[in-house]
N, C-alpha and C. Protein backbone atom coordinates (compact mmCIF):
# COMPACT_ATOMS: atom_id res chain seq x y z
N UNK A 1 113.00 91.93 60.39
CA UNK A 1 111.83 92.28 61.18
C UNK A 1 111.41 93.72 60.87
N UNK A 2 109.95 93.36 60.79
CA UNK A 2 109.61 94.94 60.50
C UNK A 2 109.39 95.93 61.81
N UNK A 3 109.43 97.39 61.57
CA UNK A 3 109.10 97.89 62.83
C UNK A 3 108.84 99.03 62.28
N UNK A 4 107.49 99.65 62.86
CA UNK A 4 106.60 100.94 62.64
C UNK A 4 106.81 101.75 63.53
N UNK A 5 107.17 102.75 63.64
CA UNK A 5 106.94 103.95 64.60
C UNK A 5 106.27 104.91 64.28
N UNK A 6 104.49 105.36 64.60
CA UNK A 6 103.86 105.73 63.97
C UNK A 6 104.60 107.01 64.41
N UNK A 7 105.06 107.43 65.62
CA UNK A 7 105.51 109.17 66.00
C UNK A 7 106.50 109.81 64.92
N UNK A 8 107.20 108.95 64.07
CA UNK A 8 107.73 109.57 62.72
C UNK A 8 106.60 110.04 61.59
N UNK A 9 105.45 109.76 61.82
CA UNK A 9 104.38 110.15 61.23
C UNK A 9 103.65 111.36 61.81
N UNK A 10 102.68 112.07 60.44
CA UNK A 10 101.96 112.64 60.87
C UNK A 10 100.41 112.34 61.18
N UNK A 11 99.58 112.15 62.19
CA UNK A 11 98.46 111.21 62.23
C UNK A 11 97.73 111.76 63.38
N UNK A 12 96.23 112.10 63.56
CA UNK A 12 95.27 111.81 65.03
C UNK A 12 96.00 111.11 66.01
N UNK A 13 96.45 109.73 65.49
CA UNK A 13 97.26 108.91 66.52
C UNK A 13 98.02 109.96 67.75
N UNK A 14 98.73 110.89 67.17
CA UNK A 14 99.52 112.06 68.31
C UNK A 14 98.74 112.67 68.87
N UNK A 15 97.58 112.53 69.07
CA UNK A 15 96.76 113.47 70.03
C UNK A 15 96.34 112.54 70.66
N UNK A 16 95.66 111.66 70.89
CA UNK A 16 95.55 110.57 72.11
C UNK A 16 96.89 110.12 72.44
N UNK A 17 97.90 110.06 72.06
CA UNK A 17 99.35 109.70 72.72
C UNK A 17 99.80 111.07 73.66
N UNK A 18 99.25 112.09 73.10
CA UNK A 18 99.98 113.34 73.70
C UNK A 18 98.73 113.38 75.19
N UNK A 19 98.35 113.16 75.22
CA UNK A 19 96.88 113.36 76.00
C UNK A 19 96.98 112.12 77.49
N UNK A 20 97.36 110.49 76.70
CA UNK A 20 97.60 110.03 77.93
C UNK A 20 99.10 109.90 78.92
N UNK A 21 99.92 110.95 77.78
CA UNK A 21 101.37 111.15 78.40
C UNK A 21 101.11 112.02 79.26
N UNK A 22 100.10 113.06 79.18
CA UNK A 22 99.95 114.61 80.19
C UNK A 22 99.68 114.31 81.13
N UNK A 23 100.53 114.60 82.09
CA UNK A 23 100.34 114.73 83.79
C UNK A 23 98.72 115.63 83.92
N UNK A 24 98.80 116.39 83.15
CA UNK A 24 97.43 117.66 83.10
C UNK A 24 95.99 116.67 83.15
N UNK A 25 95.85 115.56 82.25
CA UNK A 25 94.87 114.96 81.59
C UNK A 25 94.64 113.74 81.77
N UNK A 26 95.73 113.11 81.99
CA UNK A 26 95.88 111.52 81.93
C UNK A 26 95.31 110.91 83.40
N UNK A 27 95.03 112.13 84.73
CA UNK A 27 94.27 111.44 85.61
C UNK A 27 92.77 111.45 85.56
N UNK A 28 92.39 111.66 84.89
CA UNK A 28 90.67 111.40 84.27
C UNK A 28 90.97 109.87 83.87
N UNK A 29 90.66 108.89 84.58
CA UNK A 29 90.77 107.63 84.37
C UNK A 29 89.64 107.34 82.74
N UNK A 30 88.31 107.94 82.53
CA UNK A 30 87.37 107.25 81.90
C UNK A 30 88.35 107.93 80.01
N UNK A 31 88.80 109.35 80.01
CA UNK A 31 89.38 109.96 79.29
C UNK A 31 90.55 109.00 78.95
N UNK A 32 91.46 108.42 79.84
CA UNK A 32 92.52 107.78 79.86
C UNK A 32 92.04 106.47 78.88
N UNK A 33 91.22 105.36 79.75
CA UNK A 33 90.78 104.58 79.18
C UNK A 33 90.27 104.96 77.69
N UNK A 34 89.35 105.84 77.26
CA UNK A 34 89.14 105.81 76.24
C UNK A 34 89.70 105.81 75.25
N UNK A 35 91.01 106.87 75.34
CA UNK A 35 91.98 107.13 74.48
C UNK A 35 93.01 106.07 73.94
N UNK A 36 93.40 105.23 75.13
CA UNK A 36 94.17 103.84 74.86
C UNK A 36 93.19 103.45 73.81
N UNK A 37 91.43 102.83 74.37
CA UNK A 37 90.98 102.20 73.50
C UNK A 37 91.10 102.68 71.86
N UNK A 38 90.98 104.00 71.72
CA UNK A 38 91.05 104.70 70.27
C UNK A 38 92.27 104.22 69.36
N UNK A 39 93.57 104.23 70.30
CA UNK A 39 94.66 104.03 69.48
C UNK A 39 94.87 102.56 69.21
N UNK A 40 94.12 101.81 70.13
CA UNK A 40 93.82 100.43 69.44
C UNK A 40 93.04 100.46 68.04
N UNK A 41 92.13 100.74 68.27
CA UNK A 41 91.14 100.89 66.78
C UNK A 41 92.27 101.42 65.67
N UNK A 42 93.21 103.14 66.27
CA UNK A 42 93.92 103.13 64.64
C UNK A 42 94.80 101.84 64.76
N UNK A 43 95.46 101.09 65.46
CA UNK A 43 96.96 100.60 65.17
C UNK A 43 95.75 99.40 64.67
N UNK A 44 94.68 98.83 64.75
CA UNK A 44 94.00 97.79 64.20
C UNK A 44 93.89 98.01 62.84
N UNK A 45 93.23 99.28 62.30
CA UNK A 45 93.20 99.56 60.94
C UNK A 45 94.51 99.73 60.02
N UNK A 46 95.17 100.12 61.00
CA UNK A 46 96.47 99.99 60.11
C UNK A 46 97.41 99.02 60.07
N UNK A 47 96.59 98.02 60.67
CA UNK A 47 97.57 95.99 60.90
C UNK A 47 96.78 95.73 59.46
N UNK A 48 95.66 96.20 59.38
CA UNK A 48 94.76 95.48 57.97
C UNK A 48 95.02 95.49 57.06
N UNK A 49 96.04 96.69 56.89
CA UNK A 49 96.76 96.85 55.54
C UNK A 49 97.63 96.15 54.98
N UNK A 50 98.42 95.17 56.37
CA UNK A 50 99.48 94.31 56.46
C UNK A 50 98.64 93.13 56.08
N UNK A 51 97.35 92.78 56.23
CA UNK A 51 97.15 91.46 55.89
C UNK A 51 96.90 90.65 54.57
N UNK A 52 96.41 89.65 54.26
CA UNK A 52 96.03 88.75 53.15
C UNK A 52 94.81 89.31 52.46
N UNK A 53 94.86 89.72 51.02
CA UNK A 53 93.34 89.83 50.82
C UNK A 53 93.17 89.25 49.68
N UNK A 54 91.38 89.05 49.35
CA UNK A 54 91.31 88.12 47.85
C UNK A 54 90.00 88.87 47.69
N UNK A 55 89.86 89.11 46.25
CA UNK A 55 88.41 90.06 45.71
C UNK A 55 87.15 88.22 46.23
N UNK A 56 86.22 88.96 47.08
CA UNK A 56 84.90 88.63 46.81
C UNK A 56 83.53 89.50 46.21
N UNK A 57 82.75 88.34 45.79
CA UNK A 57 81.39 88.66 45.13
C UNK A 57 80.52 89.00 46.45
N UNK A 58 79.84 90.06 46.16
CA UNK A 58 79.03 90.69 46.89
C UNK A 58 77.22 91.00 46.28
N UNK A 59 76.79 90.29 46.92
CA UNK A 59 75.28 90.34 45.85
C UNK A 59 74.62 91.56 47.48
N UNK A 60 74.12 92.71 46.62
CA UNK A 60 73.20 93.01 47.08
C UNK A 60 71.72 93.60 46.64
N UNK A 61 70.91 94.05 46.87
CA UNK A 61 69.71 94.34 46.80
C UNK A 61 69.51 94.54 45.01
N UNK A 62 70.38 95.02 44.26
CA UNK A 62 69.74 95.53 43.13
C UNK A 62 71.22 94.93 42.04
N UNK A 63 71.66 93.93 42.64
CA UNK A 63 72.70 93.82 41.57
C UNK A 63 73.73 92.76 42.45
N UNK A 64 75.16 92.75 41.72
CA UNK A 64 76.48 92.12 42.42
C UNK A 64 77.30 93.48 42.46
N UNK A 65 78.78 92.97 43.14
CA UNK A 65 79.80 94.02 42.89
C UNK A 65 81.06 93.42 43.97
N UNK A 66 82.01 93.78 43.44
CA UNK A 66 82.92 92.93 44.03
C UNK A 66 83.91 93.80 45.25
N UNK A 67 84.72 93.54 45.75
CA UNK A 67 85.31 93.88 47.10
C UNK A 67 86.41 93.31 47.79
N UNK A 68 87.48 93.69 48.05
CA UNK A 68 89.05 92.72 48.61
C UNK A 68 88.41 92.56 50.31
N UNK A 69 88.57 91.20 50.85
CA UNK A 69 88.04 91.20 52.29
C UNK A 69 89.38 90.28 52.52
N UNK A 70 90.11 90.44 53.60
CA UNK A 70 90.89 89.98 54.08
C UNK A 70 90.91 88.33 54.50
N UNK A 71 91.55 87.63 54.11
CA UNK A 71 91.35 86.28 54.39
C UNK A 71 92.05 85.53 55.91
N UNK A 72 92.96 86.29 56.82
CA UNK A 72 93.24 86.19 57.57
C UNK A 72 92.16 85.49 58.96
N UNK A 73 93.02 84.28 59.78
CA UNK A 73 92.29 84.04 60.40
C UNK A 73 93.29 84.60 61.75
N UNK A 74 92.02 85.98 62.50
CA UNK A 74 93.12 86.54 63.09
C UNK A 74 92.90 86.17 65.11
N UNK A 75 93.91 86.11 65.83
CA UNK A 75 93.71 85.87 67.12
C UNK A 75 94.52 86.78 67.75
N UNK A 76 93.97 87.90 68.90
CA UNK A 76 93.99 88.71 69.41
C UNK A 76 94.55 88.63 70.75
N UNK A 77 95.83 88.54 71.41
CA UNK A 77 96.44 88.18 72.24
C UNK A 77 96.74 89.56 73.56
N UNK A 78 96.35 89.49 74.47
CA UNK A 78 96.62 90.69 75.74
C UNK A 78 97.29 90.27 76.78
N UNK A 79 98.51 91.00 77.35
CA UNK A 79 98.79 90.77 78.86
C UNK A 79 97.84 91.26 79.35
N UNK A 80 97.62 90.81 80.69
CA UNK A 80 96.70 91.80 81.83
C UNK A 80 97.57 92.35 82.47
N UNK A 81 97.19 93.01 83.08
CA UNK A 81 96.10 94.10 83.32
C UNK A 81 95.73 95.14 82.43
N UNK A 82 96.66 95.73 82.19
CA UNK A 82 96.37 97.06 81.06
C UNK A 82 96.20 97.13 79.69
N UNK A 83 96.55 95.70 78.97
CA UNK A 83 96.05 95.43 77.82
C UNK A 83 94.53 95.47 77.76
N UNK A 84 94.02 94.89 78.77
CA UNK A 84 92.85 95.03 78.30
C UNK A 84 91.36 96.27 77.22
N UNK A 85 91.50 97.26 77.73
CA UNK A 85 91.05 98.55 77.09
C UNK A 85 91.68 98.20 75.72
N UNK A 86 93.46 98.24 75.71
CA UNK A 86 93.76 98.33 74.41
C UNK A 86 93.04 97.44 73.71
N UNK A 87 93.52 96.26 74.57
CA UNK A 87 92.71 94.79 73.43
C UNK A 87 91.37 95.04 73.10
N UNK A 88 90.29 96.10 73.45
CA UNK A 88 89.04 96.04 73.13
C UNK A 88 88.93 96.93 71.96
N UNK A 89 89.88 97.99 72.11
CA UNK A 89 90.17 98.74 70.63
C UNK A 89 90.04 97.97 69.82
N UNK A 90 91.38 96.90 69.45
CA UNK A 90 91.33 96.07 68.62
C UNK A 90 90.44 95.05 67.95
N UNK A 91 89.31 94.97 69.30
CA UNK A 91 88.17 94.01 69.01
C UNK A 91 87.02 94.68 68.33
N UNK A 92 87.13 96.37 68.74
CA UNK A 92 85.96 97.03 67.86
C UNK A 92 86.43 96.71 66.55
N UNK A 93 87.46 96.82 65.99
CA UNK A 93 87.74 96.63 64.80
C UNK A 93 87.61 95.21 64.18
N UNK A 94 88.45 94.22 64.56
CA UNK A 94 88.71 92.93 64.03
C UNK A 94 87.48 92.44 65.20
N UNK A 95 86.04 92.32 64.46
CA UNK A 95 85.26 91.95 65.69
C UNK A 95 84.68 90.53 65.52
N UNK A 96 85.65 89.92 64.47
CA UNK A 96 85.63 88.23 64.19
C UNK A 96 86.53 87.68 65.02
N UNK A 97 87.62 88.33 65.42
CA UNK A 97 88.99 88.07 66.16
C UNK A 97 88.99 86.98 66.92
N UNK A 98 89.55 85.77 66.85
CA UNK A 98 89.58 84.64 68.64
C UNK A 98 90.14 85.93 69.43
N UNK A 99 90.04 85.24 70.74
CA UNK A 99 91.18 86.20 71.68
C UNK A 99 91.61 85.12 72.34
N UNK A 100 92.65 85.79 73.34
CA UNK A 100 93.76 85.37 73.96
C UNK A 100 94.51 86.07 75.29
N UNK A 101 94.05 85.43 76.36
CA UNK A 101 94.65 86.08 77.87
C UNK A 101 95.75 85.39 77.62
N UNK A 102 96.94 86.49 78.54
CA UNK A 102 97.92 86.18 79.67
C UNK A 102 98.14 87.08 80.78
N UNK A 103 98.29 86.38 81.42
CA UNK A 103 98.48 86.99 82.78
C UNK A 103 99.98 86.82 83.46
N UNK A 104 100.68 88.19 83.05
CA UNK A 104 102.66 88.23 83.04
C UNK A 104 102.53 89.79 84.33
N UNK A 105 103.38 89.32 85.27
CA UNK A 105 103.35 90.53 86.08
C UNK A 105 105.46 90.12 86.57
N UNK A 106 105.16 91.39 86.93
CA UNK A 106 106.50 91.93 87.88
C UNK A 106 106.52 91.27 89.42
N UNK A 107 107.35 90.62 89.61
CA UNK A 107 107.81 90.36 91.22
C UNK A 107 108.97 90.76 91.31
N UNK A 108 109.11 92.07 92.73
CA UNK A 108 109.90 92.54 92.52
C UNK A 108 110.82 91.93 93.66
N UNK A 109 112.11 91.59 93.51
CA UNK A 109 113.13 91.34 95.10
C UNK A 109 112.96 92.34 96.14
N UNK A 110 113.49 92.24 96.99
CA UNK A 110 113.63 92.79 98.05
C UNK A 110 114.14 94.15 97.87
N UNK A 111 115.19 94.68 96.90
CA UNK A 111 115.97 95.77 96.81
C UNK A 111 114.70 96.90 95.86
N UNK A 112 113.50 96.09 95.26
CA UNK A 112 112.87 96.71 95.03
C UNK A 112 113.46 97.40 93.33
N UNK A 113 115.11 96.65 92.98
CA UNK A 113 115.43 97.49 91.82
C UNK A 113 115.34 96.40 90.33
N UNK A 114 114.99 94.86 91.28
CA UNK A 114 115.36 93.81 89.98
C UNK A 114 113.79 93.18 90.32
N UNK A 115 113.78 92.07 89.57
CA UNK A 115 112.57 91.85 89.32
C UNK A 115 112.32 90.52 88.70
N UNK A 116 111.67 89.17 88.76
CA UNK A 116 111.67 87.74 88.12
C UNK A 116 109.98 88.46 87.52
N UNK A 117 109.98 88.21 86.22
CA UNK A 117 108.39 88.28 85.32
C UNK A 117 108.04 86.46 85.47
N UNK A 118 106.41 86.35 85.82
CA UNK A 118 105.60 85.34 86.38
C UNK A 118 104.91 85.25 85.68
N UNK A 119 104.46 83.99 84.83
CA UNK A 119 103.33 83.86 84.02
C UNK A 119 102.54 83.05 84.83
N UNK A 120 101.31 83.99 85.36
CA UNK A 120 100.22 82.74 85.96
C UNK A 120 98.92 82.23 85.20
N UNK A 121 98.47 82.70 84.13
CA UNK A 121 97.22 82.26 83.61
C UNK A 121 97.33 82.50 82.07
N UNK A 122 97.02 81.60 81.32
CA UNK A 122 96.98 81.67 80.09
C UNK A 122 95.58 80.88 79.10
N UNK A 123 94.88 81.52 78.72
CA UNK A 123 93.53 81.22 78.02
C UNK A 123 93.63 81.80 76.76
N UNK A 124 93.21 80.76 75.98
CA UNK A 124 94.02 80.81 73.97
C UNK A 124 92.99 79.83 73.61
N UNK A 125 93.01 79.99 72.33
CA UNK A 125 92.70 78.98 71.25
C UNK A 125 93.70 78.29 70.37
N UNK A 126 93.57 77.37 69.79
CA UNK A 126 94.62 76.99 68.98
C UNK A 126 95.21 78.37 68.13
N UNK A 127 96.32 78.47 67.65
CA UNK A 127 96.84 79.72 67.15
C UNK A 127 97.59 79.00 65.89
N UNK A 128 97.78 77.78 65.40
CA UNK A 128 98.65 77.42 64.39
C UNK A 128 98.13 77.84 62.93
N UNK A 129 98.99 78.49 62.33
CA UNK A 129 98.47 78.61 60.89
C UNK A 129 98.07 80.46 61.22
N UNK A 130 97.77 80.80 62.14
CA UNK A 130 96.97 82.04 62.50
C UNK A 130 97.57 83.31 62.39
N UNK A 131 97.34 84.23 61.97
CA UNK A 131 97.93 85.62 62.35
C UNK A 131 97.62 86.21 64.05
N UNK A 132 98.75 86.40 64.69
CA UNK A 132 98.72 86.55 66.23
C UNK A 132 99.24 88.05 66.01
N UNK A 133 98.00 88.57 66.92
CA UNK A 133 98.15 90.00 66.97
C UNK A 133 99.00 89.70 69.16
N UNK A 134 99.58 90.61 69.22
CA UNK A 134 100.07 90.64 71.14
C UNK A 134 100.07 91.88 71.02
N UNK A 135 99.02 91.98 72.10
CA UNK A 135 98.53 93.61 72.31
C UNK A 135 98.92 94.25 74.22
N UNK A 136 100.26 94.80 74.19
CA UNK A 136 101.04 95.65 75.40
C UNK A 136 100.78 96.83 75.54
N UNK A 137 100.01 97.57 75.93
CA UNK A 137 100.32 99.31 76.29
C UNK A 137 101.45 99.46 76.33
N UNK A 138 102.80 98.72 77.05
CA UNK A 138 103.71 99.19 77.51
C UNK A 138 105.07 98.70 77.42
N UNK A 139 105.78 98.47 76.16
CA UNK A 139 106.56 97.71 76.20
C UNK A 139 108.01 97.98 76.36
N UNK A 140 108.35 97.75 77.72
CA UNK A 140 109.80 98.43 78.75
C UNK A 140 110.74 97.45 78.48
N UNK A 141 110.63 97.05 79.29
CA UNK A 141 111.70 95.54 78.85
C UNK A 141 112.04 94.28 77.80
N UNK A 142 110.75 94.21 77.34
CA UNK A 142 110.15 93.02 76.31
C UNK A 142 110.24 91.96 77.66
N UNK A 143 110.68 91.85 78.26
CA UNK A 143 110.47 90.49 78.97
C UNK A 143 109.15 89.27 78.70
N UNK A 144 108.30 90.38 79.71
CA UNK A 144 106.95 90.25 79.17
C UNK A 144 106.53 89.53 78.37
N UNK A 145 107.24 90.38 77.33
CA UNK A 145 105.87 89.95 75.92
C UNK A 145 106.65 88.89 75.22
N UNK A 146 107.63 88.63 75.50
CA UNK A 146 108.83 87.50 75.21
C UNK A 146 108.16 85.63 76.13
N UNK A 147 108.15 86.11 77.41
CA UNK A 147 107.38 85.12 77.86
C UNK A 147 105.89 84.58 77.58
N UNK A 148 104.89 85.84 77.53
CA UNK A 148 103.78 85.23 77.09
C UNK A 148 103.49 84.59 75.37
N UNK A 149 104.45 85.44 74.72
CA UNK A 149 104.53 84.63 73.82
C UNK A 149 105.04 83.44 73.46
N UNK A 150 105.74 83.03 74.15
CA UNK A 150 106.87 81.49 74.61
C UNK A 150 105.26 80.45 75.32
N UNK A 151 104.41 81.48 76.36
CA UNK A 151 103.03 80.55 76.38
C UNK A 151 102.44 80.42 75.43
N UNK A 152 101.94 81.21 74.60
CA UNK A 152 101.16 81.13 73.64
C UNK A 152 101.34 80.27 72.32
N UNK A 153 102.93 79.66 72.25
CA UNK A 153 103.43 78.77 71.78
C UNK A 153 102.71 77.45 71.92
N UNK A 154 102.45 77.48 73.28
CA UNK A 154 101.95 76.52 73.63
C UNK A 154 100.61 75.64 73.23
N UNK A 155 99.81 76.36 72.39
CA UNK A 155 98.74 76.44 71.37
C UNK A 155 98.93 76.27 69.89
N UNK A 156 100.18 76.48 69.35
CA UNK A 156 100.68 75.83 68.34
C UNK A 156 101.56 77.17 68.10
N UNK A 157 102.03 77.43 66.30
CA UNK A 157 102.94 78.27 66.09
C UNK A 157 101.89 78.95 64.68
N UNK A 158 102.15 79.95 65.11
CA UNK A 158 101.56 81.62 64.34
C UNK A 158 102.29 81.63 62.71
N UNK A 159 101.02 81.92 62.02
CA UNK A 159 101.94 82.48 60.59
C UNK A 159 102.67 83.34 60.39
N UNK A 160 102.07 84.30 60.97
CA UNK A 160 102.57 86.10 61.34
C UNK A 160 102.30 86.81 62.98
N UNK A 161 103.34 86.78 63.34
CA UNK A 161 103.15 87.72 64.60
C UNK A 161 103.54 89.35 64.52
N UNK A 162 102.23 90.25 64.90
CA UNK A 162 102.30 91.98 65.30
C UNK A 162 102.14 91.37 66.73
N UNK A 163 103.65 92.60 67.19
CA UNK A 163 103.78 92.85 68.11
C UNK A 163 103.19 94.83 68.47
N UNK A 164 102.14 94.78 69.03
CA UNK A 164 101.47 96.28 69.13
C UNK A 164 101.69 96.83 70.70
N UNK A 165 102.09 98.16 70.30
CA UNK A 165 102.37 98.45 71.97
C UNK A 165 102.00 99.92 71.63
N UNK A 166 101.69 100.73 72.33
CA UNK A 166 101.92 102.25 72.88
C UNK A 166 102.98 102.84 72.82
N UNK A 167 103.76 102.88 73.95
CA UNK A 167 105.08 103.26 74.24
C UNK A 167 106.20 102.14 74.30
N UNK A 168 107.20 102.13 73.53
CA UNK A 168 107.78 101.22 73.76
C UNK A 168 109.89 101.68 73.97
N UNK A 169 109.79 100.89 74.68
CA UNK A 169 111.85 101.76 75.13
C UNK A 169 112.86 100.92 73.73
N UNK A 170 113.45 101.93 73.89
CA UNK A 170 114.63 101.31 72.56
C UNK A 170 114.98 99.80 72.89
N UNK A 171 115.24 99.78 74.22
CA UNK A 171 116.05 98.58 74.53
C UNK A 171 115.05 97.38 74.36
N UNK A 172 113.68 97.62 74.68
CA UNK A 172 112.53 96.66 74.36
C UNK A 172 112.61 96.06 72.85
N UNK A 173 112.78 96.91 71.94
CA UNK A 173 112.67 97.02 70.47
C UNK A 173 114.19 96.17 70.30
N UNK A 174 114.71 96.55 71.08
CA UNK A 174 116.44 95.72 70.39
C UNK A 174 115.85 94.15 71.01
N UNK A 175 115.49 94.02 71.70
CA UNK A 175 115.61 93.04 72.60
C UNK A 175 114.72 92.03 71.86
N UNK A 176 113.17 92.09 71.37
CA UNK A 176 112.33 91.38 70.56
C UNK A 176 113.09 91.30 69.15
N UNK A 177 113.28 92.15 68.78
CA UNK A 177 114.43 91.66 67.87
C UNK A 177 115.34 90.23 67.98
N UNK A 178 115.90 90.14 69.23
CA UNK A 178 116.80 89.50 69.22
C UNK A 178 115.85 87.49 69.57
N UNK A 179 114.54 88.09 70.09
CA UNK A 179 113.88 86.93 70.73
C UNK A 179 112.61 86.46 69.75
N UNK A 180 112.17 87.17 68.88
CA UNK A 180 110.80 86.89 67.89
C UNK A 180 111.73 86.21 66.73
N UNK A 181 110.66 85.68 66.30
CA UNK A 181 111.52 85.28 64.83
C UNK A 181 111.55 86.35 63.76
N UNK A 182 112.82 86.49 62.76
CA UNK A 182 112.94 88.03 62.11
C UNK A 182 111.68 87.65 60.59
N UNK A 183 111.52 86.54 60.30
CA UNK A 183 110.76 86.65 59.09
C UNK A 183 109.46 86.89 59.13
N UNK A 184 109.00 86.93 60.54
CA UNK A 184 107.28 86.60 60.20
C UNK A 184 106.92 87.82 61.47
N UNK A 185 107.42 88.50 62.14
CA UNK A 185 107.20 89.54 62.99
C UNK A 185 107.37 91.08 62.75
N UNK A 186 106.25 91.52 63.20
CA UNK A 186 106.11 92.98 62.99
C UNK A 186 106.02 93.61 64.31
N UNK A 187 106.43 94.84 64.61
CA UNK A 187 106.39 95.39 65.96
C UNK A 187 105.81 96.57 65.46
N UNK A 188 104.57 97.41 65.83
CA UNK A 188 103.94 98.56 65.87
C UNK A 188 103.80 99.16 67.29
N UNK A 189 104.26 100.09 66.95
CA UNK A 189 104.67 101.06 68.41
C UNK A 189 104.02 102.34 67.34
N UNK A 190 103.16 103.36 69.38
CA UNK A 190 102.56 104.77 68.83
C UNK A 190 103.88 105.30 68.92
N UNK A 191 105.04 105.26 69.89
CA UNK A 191 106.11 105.77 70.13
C UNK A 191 107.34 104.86 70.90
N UNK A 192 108.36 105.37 70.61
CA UNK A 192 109.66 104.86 70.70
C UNK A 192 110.53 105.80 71.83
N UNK A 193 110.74 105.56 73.14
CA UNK A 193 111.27 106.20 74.13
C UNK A 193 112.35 105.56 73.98
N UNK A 194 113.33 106.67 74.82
CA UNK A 194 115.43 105.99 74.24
C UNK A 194 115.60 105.09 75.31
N UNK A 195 114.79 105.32 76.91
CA UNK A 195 115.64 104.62 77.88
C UNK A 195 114.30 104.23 78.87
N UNK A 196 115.34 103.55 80.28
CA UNK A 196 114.38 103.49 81.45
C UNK A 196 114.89 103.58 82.35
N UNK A 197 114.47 103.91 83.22
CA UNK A 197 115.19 104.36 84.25
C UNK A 197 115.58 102.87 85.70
N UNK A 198 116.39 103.13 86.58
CA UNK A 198 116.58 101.89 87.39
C UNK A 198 115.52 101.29 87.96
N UNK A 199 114.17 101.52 87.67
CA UNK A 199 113.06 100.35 88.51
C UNK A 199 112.54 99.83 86.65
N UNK A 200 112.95 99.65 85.54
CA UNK A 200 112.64 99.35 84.34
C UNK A 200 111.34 100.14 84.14
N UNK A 201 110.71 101.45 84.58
CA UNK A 201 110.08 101.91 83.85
C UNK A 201 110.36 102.98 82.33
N UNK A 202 109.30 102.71 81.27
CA UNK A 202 110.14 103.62 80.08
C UNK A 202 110.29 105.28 80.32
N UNK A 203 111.27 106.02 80.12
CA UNK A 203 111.46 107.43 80.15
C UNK A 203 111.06 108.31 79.03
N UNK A 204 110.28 109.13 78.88
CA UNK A 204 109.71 109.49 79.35
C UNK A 204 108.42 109.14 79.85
N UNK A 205 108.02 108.34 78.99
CA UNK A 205 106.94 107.38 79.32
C UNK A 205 105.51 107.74 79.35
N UNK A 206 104.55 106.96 80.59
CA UNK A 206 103.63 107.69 80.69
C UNK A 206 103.25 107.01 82.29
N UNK A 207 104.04 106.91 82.95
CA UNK A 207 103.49 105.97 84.29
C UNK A 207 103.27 104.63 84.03
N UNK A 208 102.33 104.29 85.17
CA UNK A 208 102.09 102.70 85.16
C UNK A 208 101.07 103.08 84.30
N UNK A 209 100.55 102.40 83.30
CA UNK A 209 99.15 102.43 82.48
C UNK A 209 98.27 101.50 83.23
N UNK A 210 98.36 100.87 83.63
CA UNK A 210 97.71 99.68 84.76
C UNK A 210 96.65 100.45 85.82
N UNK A 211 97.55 101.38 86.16
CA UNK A 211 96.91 102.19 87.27
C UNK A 211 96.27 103.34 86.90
N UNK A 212 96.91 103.74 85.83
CA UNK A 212 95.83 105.01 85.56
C UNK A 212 94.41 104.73 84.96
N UNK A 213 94.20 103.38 84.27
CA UNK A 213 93.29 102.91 84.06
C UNK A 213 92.13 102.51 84.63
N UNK A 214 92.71 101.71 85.83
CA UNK A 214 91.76 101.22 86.84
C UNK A 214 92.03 101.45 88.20
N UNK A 215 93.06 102.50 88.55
CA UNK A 215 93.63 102.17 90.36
C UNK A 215 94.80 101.84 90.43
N UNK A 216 95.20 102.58 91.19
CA UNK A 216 96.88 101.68 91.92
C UNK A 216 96.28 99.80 92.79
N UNK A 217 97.23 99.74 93.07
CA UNK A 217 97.16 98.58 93.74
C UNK A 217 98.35 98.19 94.81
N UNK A 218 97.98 97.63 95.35
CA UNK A 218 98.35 97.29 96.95
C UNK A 218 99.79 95.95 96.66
């Protein structure tokens, strides 16, 4: 399995990551939002590099000329809530893309420290044969993105799965490892946090992204 950590790089990417980590900055919700959306657009341009391409003929106005266009038929997969912004990054870019809801949340027990993940809604297109992008702001546990992808199964089975996240905890990264298949999966993370703390949020992190986006919630 492959796995990118763009923060071993040098890239723009670190200035919208550094920006929605800042306690200073990151409560400007429209700033917040935007910036997620941006780092969708780079981690999109830089999935393109990963894909299929074949030279086409290009006729225009005063002649031909030829050009590599990607042959990929690609489908664009989001948890809600906070995927969303990201997932639109991705759509400025890949703006042929199918897409793909799920709807995976946290119920937490009573002690408030453990937690059962709930898949209630899932809206897809067929995905067999397809390159499946799964687009997380936040990937703490993998739970999550382990289950909605187990739905999304449910639509058939993917040629290539990117797994794209923001922030993602070591233990998340060991863990999809252990649950994606190793030949055909890629994991792109802006950054790689070591731990989480006892309610499974990542350390250092950046908060709930859910909420800084649109609101806390009740």
């Amino acid at each position: 399995m492959k796995i990118v950590n763009f923060s071993e790089q040098n890239s723009l990417l670190n200035t919208f990551v550094r920006e929605i980590r800042d306690v200073t900055v990151q409560n400007d919700r429209l700033r917040f939002r935007k910036n997620i959306e941006r780092i969708g657009e780079i981690m999109a341009y830089e999935i393109s590099k990963d894909l299929n391409y074949s030279n086409k003929t290009i006729e225009t106005p005063l002649g031909e000329t030829n050009i590599n266009l990607a042959d990929n038929d690609i489908v664009i997969a989001t948890i809600l809530r906070a995927g969303l912004i990201y997932h639109q990054g991705f759509l400025n870019f890949f703006d042929s893309a199918e897409n793909a809801f799920v709807s995976a949340y946290r119920k937490y027990k009573e002690n408030q420290f453990s937690f059962n993940i709930h898949i209630e809604y899932i809206a897809s297109p067929l995905i067999t044969g397809k390159t499946l992008i799964i687009t997380d702001p936040m990937l703490a546990t993998g739970g999550s993105m382990e289950l909605s992808y187990h739905a999304l199964l449910t639509k058939g089975k993917p040629k290539h799965i990117h797994i794209a996240t923001i922030i993602a905890s070591q233990q998340a990264i060991d863990y999809c490892r252990e649950k994606f298949p190793d030949e055909n999966t890629t994991i792109w993370a802006a950054a790689i946090d070591p731990h989480l703390d006892e309610h499974a949020y990542i350390v250092p992190g950046l908060g709930d992204a859910g909420d800084l986006a649109y609101g806390s919630k009740d």
